[in-house]
C-alpha atoms as a PDB file:
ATOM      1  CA  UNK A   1      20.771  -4.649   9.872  1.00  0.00           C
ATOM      2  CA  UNK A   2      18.688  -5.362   6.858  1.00  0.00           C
ATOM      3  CA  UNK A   3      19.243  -8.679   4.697  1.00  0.00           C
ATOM      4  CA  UNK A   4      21.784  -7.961   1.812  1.00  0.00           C
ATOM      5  CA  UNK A   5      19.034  -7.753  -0.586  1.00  0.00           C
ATOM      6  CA  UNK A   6      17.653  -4.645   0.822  1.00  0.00           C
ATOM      7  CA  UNK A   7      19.170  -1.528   0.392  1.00  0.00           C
ATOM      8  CA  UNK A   8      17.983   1.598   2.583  1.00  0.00           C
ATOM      9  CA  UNK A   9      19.088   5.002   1.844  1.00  0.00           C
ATOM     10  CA  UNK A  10      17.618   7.346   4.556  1.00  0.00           C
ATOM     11  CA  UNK A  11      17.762  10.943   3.305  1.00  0.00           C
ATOM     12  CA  UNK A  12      17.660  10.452  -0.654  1.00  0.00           C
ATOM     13  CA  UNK A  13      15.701  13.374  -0.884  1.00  0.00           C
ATOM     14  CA  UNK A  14      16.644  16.444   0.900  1.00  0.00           C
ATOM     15  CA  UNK A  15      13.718  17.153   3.478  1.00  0.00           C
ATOM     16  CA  UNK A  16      12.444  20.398   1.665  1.00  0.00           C
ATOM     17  CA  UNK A  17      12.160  18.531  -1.834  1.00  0.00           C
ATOM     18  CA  UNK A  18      10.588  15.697  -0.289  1.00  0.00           C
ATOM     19  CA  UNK A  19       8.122  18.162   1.762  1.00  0.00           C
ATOM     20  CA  UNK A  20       7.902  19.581  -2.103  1.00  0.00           C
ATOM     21  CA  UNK A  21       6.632  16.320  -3.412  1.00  0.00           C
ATOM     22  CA  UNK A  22       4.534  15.126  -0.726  1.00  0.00           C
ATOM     23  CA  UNK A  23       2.194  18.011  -1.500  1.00  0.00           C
ATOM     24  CA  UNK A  24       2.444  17.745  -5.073  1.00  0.00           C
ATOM     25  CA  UNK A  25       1.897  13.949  -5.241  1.00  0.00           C
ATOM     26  CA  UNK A  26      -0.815  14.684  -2.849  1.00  0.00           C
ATOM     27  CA  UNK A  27      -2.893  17.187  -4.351  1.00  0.00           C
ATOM     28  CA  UNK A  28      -1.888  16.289  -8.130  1.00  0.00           C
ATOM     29  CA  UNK A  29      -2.751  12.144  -7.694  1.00  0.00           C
ATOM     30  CA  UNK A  30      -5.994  11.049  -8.619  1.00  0.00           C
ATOM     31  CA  UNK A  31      -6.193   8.628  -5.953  1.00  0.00           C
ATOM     32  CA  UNK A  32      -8.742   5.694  -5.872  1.00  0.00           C
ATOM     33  CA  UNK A  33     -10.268   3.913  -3.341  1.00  0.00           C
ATOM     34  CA  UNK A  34     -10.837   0.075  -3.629  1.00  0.00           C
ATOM     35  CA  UNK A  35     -12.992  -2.749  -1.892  1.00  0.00           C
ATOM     36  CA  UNK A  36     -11.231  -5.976  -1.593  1.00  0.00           C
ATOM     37  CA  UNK A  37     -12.966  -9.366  -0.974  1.00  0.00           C
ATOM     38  CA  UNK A  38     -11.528 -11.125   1.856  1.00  0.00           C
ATOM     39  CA  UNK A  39     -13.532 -14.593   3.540  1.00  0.00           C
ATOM     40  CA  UNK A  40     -16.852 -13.835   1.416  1.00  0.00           C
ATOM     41  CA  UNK A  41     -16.754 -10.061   3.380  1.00  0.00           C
ATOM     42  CA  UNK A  42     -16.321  -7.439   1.002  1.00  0.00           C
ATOM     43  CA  UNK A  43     -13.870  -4.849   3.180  1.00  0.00           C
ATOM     44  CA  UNK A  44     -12.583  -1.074   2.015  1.00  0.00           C
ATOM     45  CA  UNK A  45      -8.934  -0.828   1.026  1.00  0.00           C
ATOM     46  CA  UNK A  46      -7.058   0.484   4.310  1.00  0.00           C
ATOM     47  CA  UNK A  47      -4.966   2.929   1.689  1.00  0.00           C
ATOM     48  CA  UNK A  48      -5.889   4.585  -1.909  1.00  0.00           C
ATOM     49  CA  UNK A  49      -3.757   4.282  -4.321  1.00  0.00           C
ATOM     50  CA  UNK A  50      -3.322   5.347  -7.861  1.00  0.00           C
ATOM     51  CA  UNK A  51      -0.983   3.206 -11.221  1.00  0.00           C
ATOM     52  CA  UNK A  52       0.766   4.740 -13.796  1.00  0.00           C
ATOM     53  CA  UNK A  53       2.642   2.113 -16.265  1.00  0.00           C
ATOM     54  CA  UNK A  54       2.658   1.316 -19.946  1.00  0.00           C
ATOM     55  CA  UNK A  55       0.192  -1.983 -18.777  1.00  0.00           C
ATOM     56  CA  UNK A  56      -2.311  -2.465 -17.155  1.00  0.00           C
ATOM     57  CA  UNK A  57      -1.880  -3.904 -13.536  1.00  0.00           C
ATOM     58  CA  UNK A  58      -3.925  -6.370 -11.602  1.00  0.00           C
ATOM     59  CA  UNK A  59      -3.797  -8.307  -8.220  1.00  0.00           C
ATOM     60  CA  UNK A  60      -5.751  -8.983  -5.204  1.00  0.00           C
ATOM     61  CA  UNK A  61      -8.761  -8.886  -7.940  1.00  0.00           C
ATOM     62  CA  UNK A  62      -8.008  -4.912  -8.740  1.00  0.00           C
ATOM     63  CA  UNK A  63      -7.198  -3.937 -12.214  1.00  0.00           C
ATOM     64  CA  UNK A  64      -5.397  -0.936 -12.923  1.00  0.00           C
ATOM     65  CA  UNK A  65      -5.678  -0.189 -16.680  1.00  0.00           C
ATOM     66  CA  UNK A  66      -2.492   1.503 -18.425  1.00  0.00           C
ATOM     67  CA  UNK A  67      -1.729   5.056 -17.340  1.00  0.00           C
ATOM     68  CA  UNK A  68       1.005   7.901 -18.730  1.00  0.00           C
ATOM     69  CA  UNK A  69       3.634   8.871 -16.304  1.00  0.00           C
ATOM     70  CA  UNK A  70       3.216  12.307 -15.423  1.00  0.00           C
ATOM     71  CA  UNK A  71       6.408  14.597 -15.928  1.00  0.00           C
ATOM     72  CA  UNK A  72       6.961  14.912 -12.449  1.00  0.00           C
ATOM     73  CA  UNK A  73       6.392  10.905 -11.499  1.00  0.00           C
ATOM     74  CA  UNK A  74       8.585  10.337 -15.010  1.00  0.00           C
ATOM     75  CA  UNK A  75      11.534  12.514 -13.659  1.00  0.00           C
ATOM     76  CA  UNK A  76      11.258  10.875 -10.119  1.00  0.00           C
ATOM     77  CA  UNK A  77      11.805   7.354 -11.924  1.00  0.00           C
ATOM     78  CA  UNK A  78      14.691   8.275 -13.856  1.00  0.00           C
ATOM     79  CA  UNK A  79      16.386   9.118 -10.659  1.00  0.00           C
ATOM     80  CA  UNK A  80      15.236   6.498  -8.890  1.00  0.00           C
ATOM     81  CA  UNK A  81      16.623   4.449 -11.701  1.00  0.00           C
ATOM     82  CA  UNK A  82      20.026   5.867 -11.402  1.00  0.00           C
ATOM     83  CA  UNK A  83      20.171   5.116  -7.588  1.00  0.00           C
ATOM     84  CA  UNK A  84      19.036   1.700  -7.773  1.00  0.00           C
ATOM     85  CA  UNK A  85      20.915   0.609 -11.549  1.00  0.00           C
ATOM     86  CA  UNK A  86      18.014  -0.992 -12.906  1.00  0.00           C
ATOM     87  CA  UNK A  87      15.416   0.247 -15.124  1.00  0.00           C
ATOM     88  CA  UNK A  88      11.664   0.611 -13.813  1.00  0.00           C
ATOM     89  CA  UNK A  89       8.619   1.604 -15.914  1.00  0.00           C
ATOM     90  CA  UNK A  90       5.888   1.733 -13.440  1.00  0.00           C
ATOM     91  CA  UNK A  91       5.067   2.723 -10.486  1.00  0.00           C
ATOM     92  CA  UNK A  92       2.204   2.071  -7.591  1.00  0.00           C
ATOM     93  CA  UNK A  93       1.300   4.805  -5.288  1.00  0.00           C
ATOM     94  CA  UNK A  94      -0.372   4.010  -2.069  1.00  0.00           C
ATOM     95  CA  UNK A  95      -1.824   6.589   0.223  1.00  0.00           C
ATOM     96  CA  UNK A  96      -1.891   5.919   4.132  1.00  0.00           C
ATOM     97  CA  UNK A  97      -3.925   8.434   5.450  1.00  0.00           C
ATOM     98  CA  UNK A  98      -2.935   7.783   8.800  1.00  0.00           C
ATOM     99  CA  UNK A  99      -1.501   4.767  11.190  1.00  0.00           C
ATOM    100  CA  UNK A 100      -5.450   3.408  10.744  1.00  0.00           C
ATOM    101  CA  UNK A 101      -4.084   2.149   7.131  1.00  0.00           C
ATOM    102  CA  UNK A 102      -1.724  -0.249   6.082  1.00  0.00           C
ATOM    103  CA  UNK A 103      -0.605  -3.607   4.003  1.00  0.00           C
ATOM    104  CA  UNK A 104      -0.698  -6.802   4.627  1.00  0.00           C
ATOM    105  CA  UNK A 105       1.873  -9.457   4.413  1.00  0.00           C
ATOM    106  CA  UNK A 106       2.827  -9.859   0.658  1.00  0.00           C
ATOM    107  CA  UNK A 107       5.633 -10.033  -1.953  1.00  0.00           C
ATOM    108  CA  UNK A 108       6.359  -7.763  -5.038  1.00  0.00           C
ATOM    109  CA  UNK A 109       5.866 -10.414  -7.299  1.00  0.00           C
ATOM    110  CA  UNK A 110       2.376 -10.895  -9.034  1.00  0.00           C
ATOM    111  CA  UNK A 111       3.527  -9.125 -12.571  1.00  0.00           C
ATOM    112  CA  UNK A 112       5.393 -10.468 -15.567  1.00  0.00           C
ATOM    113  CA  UNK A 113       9.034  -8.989 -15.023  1.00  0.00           C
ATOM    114  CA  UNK A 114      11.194 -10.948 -17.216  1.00  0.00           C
ATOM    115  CA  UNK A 115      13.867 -11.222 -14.783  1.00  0.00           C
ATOM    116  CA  UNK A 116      13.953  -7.974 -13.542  1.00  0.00           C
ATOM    117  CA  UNK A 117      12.662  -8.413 -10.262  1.00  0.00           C
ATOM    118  CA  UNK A 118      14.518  -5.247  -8.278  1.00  0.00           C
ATOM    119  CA  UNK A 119      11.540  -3.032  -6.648  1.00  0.00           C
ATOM    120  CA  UNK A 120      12.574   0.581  -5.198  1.00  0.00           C
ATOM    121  CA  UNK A 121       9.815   2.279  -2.661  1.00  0.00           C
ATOM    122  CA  UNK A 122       9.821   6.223  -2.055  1.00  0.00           C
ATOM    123  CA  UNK A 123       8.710   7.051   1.444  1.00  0.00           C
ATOM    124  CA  UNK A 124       7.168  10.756   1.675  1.00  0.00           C
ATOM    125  CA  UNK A 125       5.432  12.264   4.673  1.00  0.00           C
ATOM    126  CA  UNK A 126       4.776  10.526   8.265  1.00  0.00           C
ATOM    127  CA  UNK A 127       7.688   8.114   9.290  1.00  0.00           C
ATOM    128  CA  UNK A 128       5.690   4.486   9.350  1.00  0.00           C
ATOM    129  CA  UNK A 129       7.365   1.226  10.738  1.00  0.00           C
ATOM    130  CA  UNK A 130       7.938  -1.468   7.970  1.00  0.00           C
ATOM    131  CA  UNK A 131       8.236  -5.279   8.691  1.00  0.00           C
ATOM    132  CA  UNK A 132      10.241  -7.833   6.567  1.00  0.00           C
ATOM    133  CA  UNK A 133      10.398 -11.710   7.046  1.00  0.00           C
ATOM    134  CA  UNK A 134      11.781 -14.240   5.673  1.00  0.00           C
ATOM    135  CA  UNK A 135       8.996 -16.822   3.834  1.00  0.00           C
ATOM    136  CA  UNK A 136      10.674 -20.088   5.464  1.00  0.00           C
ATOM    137  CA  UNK A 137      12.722 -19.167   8.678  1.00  0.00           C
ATOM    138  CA  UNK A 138      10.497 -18.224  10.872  1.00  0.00           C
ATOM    139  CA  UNK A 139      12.916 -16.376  13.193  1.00  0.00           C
ATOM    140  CA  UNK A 140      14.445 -13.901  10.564  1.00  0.00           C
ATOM    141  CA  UNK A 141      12.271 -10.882  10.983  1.00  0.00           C
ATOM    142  CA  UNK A 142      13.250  -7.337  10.304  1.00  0.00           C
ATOM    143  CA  UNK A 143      11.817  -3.901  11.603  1.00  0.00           C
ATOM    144  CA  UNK A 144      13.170  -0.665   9.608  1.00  0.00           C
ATOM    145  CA  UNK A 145      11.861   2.822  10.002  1.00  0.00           C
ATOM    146  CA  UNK A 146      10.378   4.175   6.825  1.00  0.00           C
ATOM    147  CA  UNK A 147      11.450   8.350   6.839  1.00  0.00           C
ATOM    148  CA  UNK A 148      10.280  10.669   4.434  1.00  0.00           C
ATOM    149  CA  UNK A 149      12.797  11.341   1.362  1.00  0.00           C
ATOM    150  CA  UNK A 150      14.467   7.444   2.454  1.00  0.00           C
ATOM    151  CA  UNK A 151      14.536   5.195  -0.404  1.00  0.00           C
ATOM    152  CA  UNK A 152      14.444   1.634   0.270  1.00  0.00           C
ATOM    153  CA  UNK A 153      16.013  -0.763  -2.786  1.00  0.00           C
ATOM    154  CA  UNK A 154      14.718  -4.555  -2.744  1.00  0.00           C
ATOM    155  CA  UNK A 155      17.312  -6.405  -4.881  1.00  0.00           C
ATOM    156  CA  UNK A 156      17.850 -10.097  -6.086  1.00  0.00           C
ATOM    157  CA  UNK A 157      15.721 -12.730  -4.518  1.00  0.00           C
ATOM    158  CA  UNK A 158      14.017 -10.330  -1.870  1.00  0.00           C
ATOM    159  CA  UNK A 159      10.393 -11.147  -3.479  1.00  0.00           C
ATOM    160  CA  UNK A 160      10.972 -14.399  -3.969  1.00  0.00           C
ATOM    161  CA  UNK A 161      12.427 -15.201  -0.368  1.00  0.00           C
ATOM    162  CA  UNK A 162      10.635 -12.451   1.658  1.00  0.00           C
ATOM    163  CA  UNK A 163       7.476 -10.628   2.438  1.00  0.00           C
ATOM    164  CA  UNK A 164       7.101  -7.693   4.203  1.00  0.00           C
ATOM    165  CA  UNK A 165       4.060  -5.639   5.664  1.00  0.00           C
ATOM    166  CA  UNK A 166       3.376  -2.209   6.072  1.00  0.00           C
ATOM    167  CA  UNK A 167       1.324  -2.764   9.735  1.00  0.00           C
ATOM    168  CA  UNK A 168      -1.200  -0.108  11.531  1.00  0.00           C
ATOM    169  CA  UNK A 169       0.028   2.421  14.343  1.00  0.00           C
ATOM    170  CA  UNK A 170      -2.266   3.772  17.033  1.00  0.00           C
ATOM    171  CA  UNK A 171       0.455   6.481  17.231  1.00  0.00           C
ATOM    172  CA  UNK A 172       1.001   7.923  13.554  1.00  0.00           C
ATOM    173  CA  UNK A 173      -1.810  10.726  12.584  1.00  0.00           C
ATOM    174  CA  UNK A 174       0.004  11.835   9.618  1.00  0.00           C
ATOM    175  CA  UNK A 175      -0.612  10.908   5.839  1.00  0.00           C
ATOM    176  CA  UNK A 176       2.549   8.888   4.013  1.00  0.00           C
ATOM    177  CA  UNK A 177       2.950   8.392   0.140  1.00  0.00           C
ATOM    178  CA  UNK A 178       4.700   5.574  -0.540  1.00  0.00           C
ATOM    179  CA  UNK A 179       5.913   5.022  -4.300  1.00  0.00           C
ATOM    180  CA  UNK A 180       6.480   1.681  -5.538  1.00  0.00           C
ATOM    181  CA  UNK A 181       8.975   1.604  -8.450  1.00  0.00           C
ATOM    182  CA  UNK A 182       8.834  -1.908 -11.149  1.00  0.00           C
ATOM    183  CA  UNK A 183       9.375  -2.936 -14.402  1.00  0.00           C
ATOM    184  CA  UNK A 184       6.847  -5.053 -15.709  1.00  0.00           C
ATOM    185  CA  UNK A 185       7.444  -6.752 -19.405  1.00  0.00           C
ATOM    186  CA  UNK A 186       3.908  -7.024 -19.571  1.00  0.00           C
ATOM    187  CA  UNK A 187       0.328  -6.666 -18.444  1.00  0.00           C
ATOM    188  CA  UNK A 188      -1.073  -9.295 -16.057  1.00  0.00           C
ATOM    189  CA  UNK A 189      -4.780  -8.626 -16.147  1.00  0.00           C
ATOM    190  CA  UNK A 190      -6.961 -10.963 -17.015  1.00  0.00           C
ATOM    191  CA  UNK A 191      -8.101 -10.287 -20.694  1.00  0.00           C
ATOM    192  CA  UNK A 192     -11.128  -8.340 -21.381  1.00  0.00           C
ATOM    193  CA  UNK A 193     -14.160  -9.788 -23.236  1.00  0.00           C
ATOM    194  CA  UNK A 194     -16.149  -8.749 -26.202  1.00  0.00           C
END
């Protein structure tokens, strides 16, 4: 059981389309890798990740400038649009390598979205575990197995009333792609100086 916010469709893709996809995303994704200051340590990113998105994109003191949608990334979010009923126009992909990467505790909602807060996420490759819990009751947790081709559909108030995590496993070797589907009404980086 999920909370009714969150909407999990296991098997969205067909396994051989998402095995297609995983290899194209893969090979055709020019991923980067980040450093993130955390406690006056400056740590690598446990994941790489690559935007694409009409704005430019910034949080946890990253900034992702503007990027085209590639055909392929373009037709996944017009499908992904028609399963969820919302628009999107950008999307985050995050590389786990293997269970050694992961993300933190956080919500989806650091952009400018006027009012469209829905986020859809894409799950290719390696099954990972994915946590969700509720920001003030403590004992409403949530554990939901992330399978490639599942799409998972975070409606309503789930950003505002829940965070969820993406934790490290000891027993996953495998690389997962995980796209992150949003519509953003507008960039949220800090403006550049002349």
């Amino acid at each position: 059981m999920l909370p009714a916010e969150f909407r999990w469709l296991p098997g969205w893709l067909a396994p051989a389309e998402a095995e297609r996809l995983f290899g194209v995303i893969l090979s055709d994704t020019p991923w980067e890798d980040h450093q993130l200051r955390m406690g006056g340590r400056v740590l690598a990113m446990p994941r790489r990740v690559a935007f694409y998105g009409p704005f430019a994109y910034a949080y946890s003191g990253l900034v992702h400038p503007a990027r085209a949608l590639t055909p392929c990334l373009d037709d996944l979010r017009r499908r992904v649009e028609n399963a969820a009923g919302v628009p999107f126009n950008t999307i985050l992909l995050n590389l786990y390598r293997s269970g050694a990467d992961s993300v933190s505790w956080h919500s989806d909602d650091d952009y400018p979205n006027a009012g469209r807060t829905a986020v859809a996420s894409l799950s290719l490759g390696a099954t990972r575990r994915f946590r969700i819990a509720h920001k003030r009751r403590s004992d409403e947790r949530y554990t939901l197995e992330l399978t490639s081709g599942g799409l998972l559909v975070m409606e309503g108030d789930s950003q505002a009333s829940y965070r969820h995590a993406l934790p490290k496993s000891a027993a996953v070797a495998e690389p997962r792609i995980n796209l992150t589907f949003r519509y953003m009404a507008a960039s949220n980086a800090p403006p550049t100086r002349m």
